[in-house]
Protein backbone atom coordinates (compact mmCIF):
# COMPACT_ATOMS: atom_id res chain seq x y z
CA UNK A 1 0.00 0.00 0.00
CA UNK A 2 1.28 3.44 -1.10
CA UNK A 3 1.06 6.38 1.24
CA UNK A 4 1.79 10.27 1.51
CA UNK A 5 2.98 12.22 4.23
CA UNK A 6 1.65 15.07 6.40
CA UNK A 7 3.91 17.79 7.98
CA UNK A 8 2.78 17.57 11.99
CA UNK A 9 4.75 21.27 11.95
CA UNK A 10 6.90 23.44 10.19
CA UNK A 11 10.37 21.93 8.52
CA UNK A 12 12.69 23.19 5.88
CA UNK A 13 9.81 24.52 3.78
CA UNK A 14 7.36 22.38 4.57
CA UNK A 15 4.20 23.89 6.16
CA UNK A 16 2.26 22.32 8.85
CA UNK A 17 -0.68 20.09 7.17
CA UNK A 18 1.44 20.17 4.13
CA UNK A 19 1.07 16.94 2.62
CA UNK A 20 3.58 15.39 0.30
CA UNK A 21 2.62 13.24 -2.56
CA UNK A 22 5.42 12.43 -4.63
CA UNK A 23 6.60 9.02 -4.08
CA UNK A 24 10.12 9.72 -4.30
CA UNK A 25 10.01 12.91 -1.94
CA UNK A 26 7.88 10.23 0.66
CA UNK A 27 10.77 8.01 0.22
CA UNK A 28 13.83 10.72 0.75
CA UNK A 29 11.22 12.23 3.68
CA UNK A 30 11.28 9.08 5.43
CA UNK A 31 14.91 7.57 5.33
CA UNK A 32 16.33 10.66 7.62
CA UNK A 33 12.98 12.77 9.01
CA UNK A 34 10.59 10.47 9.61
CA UNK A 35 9.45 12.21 13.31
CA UNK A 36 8.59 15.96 11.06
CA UNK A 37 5.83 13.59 9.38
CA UNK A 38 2.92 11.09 9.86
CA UNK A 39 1.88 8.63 7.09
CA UNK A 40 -1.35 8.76 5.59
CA UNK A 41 -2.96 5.98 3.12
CA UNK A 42 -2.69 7.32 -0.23
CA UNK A 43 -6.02 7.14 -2.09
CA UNK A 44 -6.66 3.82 -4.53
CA UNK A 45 -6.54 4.68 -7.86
CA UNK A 46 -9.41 5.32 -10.00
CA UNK A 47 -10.77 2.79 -12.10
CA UNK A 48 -10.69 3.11 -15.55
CA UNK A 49 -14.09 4.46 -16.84
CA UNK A 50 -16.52 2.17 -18.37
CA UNK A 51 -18.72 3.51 -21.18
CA UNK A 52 -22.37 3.03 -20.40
CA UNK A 53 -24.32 -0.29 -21.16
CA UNK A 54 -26.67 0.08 -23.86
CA UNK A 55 -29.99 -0.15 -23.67
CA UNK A 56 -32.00 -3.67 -25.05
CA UNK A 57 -32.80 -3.50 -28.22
CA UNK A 58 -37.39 -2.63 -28.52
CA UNK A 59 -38.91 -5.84 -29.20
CA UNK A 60 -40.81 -5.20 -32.44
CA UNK A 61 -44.59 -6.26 -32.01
């Protein structure tokens, strides 16, 4: 499971509630200032969009 990280208070830029997406930033975040942060679940990806089912065909009478 991917996450992101929130800023719990201001750091080298980052502003409290800041959240970082960018899965290499997590990762360089993490290795050396893990306690300026708390992990969040990063949201599932969408699912690729379906086109609409078509209606049945009229019977003809």
């Amino acid at each position: 499971m991917a996450y992101h990280l929130v800023c719990v208070h201001p750091f080298h830029g980052y502003d409290k509630g800041q959240i970082v997406t960018d899965p290499a930033e997590v990762d360089a975040l993490m290795a050396e200032r893990d306690h300026h942060f708390v992990r969040i679940d990063a949201p599932e990806p969408a699912a690729p969009a379906q086109s609409p089912a078509k209606a049945p065909a009229e019977p003809s009478a």
